[in-house]
ModelCIF file with pLDDT and N, C-alpha, C, O atoms, coordinates in Angstrom:
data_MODEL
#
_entry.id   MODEL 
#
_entity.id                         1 
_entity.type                       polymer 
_entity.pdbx_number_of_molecules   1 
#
_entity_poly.entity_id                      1 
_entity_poly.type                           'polypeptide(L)' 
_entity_poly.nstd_linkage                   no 
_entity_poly.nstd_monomer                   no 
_entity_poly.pdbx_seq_one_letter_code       
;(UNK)(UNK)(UNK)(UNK)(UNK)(UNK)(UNK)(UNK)(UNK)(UNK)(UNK)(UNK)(UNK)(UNK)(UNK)(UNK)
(UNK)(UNK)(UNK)(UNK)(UNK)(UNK)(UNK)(UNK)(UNK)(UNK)(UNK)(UNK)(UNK)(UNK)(UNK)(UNK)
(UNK)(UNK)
;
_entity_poly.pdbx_seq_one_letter_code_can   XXXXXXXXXXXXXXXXXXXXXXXXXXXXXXXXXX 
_entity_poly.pdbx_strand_id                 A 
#
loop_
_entity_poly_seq.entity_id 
_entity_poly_seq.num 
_entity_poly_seq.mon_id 
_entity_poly_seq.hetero 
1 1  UNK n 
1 2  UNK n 
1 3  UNK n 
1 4  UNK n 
1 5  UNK n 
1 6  UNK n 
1 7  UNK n 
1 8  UNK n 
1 9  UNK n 
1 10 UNK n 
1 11 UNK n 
1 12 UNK n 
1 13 UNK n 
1 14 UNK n 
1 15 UNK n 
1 16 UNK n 
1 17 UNK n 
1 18 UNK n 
1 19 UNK n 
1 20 UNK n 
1 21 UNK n 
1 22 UNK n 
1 23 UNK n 
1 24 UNK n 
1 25 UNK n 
1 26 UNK n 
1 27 UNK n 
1 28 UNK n 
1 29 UNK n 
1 30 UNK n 
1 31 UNK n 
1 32 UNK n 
1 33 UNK n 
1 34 UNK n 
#
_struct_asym.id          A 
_struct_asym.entity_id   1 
#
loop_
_ma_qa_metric.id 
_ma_qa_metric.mode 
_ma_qa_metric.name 
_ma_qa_metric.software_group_id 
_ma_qa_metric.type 
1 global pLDDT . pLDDT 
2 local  pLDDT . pLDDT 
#
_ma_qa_metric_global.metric_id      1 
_ma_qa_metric_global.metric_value   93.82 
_ma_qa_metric_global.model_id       1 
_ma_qa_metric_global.ordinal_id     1 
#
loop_
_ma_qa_metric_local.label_asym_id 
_ma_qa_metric_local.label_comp_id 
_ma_qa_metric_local.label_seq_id 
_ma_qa_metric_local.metric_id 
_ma_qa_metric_local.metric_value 
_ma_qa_metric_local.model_id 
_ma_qa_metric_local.ordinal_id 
A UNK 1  2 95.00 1 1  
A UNK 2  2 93.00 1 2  
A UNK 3  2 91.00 1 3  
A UNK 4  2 95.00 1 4  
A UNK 5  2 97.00 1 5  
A UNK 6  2 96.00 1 6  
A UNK 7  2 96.00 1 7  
A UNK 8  2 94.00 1 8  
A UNK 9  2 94.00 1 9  
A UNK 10 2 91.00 1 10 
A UNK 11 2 86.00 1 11 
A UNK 12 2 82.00 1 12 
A UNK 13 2 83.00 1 13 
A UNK 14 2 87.00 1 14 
A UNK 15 2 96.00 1 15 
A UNK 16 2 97.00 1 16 
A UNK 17 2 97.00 1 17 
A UNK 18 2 97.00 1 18 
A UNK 19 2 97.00 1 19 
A UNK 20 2 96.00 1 20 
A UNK 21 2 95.00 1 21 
A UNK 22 2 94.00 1 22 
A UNK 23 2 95.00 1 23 
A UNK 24 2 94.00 1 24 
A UNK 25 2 95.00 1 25 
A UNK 26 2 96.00 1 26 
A UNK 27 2 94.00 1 27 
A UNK 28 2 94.00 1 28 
A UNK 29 2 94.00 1 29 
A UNK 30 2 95.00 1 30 
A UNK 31 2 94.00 1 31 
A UNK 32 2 96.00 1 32 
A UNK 33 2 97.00 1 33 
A UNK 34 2 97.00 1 34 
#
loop_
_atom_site.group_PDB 
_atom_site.id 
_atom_site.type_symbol 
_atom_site.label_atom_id 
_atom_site.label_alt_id 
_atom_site.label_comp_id 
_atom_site.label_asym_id 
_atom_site.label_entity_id 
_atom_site.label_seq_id 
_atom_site.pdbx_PDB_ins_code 
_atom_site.Cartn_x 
_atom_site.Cartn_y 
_atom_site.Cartn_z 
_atom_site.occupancy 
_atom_site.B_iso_or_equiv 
_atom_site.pdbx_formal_charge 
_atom_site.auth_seq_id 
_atom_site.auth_comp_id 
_atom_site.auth_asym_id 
_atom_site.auth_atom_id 
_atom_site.pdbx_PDB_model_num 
ATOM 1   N N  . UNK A 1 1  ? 0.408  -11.309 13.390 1.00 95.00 ? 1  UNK A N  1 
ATOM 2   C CA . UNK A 1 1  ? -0.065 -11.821 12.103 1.00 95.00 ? 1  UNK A CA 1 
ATOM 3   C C  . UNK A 1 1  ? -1.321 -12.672 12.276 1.00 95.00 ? 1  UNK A C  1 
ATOM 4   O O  . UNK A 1 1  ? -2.223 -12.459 11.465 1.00 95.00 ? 1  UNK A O  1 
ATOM 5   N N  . UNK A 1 2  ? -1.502 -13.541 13.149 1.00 93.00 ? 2  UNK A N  1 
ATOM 6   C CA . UNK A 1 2  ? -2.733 -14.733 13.298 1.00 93.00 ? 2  UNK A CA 1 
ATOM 7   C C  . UNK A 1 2  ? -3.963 -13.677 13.721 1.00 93.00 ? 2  UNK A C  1 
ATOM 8   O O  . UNK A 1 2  ? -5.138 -14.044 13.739 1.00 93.00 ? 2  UNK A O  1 
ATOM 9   N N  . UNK A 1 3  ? -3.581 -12.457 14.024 1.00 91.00 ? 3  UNK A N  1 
ATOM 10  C CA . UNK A 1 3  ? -4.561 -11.070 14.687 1.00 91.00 ? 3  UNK A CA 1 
ATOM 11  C C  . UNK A 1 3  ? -4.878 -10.271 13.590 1.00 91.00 ? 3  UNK A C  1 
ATOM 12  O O  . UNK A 1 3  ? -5.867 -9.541  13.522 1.00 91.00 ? 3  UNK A O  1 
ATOM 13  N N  . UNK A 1 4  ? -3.895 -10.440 12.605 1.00 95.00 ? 4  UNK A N  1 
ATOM 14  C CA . UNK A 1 4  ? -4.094 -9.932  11.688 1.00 95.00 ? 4  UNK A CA 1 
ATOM 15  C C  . UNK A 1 4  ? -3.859 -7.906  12.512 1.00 95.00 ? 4  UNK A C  1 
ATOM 16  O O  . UNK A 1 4  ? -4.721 -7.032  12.421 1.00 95.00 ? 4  UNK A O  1 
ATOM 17  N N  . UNK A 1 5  ? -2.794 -7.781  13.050 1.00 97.00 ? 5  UNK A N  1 
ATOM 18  C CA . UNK A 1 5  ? -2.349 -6.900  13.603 1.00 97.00 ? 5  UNK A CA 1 
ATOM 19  C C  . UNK A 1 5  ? -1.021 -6.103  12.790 1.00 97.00 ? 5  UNK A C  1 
ATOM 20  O O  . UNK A 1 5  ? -0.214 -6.866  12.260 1.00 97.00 ? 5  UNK A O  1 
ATOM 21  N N  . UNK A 1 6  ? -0.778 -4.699  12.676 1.00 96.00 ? 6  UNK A N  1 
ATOM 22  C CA . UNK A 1 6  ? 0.185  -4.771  12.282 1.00 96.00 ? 6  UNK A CA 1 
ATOM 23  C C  . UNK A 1 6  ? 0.517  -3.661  13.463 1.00 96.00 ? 6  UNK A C  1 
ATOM 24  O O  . UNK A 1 6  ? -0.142 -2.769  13.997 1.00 96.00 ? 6  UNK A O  1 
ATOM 25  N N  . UNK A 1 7  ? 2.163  -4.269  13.638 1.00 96.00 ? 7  UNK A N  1 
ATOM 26  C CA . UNK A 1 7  ? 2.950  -3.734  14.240 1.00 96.00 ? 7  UNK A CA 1 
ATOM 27  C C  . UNK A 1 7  ? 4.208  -3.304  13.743 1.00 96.00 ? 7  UNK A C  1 
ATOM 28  O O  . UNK A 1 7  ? 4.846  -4.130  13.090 1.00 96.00 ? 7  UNK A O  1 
ATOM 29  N N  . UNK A 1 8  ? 4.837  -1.835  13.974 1.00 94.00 ? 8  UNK A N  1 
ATOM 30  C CA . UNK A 1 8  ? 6.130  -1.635  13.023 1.00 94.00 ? 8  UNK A CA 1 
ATOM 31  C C  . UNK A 1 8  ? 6.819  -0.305  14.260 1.00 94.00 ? 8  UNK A C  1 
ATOM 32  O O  . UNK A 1 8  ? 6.297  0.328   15.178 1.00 94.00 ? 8  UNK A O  1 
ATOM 33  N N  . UNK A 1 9  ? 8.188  -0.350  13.682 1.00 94.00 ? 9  UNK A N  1 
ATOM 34  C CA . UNK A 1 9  ? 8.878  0.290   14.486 1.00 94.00 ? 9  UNK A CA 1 
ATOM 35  C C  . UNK A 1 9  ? 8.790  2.049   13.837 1.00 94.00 ? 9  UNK A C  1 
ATOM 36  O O  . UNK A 1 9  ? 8.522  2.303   12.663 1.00 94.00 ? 9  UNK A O  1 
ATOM 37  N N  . UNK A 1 10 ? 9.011  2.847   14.644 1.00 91.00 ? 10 UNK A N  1 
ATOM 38  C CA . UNK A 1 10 ? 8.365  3.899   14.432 1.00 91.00 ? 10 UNK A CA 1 
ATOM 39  C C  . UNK A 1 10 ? 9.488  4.920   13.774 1.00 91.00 ? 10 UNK A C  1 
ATOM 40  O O  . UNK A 1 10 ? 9.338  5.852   12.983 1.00 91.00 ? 10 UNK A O  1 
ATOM 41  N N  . UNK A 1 11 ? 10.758 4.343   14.453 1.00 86.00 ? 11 UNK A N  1 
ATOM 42  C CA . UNK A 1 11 ? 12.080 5.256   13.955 1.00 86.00 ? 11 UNK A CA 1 
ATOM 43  C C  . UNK A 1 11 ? 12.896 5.831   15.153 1.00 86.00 ? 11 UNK A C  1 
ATOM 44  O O  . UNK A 1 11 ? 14.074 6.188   15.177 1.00 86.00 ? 11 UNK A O  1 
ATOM 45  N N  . UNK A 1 12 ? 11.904 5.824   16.197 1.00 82.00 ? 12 UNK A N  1 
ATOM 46  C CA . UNK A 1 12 ? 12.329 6.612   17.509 1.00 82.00 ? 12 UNK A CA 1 
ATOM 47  C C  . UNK A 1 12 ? 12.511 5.841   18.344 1.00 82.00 ? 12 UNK A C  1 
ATOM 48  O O  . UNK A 1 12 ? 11.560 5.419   19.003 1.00 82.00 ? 12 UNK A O  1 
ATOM 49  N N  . UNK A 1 13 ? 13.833 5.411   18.578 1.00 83.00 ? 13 UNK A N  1 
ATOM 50  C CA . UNK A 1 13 ? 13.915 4.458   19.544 1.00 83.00 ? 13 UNK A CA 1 
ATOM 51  C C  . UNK A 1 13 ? 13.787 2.958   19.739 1.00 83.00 ? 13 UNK A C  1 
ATOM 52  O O  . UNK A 1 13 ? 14.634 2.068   19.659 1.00 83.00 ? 13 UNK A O  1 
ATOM 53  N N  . UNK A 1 14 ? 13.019 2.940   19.903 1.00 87.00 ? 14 UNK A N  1 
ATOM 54  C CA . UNK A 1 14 ? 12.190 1.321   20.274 1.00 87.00 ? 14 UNK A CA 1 
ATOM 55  C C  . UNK A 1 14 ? 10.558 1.228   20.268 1.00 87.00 ? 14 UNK A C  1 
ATOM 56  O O  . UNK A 1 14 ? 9.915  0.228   20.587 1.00 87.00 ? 14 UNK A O  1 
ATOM 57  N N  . UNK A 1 15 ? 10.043 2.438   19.852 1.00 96.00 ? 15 UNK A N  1 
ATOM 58  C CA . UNK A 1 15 ? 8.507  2.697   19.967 1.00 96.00 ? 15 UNK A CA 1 
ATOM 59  C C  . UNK A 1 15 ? 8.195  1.855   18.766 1.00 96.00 ? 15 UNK A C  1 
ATOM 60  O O  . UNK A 1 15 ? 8.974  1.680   17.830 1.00 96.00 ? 15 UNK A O  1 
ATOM 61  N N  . UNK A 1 16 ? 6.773  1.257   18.887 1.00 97.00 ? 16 UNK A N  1 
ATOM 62  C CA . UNK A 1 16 ? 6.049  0.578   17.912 1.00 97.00 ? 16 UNK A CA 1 
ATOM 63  C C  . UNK A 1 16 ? 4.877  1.348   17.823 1.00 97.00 ? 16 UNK A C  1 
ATOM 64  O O  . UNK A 1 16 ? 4.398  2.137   18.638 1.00 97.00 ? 16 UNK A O  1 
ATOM 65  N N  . UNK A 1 17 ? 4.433  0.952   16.552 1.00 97.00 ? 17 UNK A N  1 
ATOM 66  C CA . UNK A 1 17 ? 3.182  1.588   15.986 1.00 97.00 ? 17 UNK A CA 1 
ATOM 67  C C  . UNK A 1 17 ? 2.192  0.323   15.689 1.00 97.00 ? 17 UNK A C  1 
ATOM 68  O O  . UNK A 1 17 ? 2.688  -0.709  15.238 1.00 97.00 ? 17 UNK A O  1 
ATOM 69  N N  . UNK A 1 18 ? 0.775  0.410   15.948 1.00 97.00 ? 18 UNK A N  1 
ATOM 70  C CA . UNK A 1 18 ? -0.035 -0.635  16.690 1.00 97.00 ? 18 UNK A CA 1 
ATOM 71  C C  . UNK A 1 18 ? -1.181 -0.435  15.351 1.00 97.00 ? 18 UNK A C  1 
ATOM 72  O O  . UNK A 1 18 ? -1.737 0.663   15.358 1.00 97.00 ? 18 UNK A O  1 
ATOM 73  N N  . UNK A 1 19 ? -1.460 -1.101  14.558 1.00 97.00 ? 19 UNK A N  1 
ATOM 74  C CA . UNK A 1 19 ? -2.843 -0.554  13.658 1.00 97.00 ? 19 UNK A CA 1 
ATOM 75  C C  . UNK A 1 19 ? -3.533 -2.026  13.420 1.00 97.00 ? 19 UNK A C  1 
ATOM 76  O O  . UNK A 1 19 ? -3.011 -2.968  14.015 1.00 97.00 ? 19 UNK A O  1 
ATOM 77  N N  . UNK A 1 20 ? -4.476 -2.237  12.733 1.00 96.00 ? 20 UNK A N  1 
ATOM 78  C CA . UNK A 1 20 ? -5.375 -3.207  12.348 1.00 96.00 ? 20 UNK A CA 1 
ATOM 79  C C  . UNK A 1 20 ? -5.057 -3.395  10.647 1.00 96.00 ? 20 UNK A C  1 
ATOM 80  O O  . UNK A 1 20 ? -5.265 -2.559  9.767  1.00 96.00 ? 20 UNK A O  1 
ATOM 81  N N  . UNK A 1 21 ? -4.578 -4.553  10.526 1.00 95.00 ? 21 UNK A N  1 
ATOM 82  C CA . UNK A 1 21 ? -4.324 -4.434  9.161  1.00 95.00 ? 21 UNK A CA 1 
ATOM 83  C C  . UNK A 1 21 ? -5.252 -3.999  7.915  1.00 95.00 ? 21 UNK A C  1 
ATOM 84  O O  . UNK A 1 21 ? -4.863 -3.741  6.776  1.00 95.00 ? 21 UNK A O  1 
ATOM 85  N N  . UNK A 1 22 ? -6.734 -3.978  8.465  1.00 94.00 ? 22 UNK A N  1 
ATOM 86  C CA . UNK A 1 22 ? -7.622 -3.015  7.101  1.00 94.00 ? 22 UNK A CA 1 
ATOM 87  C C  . UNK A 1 22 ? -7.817 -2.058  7.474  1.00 94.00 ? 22 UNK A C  1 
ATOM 88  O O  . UNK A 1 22 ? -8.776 -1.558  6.886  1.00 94.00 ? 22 UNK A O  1 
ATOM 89  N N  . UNK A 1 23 ? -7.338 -1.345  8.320  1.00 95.00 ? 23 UNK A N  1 
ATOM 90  C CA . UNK A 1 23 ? -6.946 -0.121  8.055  1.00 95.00 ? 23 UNK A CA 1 
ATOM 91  C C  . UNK A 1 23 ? -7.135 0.836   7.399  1.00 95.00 ? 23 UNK A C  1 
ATOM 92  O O  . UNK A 1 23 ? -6.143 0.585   6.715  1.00 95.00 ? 23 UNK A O  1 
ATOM 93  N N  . UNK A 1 24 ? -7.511 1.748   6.953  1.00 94.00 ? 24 UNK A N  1 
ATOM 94  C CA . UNK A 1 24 ? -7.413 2.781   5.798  1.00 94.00 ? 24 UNK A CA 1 
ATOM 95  C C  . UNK A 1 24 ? -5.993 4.173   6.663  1.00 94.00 ? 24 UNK A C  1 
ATOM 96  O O  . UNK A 1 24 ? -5.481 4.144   7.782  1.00 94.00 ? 24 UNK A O  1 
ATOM 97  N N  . UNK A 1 25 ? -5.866 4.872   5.868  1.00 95.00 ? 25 UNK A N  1 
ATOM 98  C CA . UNK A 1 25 ? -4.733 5.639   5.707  1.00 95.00 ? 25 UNK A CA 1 
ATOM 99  C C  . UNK A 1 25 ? -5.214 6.502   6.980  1.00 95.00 ? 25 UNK A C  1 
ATOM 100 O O  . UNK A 1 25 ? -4.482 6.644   7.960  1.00 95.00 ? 25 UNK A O  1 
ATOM 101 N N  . UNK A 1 26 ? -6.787 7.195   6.873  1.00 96.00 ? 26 UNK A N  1 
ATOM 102 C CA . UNK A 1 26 ? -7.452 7.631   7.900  1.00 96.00 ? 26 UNK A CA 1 
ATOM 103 C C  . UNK A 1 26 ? -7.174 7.110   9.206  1.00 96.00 ? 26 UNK A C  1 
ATOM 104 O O  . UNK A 1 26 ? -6.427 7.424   10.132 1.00 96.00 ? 26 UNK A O  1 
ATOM 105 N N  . UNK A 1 27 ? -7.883 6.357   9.017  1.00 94.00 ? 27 UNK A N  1 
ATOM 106 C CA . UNK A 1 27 ? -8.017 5.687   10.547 1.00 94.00 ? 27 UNK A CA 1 
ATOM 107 C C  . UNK A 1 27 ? -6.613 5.217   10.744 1.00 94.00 ? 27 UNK A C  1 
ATOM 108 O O  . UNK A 1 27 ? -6.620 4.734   11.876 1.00 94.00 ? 27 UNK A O  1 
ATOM 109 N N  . UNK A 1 28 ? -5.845 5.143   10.425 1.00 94.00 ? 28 UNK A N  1 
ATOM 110 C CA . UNK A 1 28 ? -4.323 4.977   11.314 1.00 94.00 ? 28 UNK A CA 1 
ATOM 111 C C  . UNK A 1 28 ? -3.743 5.773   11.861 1.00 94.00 ? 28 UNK A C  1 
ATOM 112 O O  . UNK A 1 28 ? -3.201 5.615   12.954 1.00 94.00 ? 28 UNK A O  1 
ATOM 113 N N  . UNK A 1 29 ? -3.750 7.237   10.905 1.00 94.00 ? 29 UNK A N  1 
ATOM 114 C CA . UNK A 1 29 ? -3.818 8.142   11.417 1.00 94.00 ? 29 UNK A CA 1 
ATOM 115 C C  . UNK A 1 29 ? -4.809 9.043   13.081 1.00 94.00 ? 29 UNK A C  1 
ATOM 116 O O  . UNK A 1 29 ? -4.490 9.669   14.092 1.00 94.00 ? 29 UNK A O  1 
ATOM 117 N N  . UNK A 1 30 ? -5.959 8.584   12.470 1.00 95.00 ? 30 UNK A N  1 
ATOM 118 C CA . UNK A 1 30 ? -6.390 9.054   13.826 1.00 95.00 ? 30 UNK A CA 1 
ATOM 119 C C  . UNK A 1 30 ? -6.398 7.729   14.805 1.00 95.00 ? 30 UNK A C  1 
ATOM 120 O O  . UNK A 1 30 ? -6.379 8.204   15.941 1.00 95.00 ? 30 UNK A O  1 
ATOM 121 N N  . UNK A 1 31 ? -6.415 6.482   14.892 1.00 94.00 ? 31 UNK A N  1 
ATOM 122 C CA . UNK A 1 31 ? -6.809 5.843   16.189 1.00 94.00 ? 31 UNK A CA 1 
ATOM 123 C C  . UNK A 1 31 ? -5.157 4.817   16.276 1.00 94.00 ? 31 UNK A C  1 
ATOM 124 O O  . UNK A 1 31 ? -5.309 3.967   17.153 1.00 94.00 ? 31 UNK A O  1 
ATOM 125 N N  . UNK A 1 32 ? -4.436 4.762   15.945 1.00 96.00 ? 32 UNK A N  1 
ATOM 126 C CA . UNK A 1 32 ? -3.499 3.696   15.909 1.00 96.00 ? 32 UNK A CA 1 
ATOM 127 C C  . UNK A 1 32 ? -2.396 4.104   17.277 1.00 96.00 ? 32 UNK A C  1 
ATOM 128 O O  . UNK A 1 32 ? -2.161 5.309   17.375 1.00 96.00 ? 32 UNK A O  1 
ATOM 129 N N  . UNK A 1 33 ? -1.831 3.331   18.149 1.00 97.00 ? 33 UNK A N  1 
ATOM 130 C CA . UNK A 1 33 ? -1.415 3.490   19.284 1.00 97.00 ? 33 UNK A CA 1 
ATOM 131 C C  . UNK A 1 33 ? -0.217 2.900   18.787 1.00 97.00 ? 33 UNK A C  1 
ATOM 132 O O  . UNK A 1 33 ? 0.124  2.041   17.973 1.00 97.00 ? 33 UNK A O  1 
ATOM 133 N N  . UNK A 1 34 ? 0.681  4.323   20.231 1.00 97.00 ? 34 UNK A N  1 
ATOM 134 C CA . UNK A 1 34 ? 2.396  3.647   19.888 1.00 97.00 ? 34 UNK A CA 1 
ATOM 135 C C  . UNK A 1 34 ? 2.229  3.501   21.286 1.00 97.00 ? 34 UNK A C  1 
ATOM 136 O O  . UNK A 1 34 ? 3.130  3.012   21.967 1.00 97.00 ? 34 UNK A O  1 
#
């Protein structure tokens, strides 16, 4: 949060999903790391 990071669980397991909170729908899709 102070990164202004968002992190969320993915469904599978224990994997997280890694994005930048301004974000667009795009770019999470293509650059966001689990």
């Amino acid at each position: 949060e102070i990164n202004r990071v968002r992190i969320k669980r993915t469904g599978y397991d224990n994997e997280w999903i890694v994005t930048l909170v301004e974000w667009t729908a795009k770019q999470v899709e293509r650059m966001a790391y689990v």
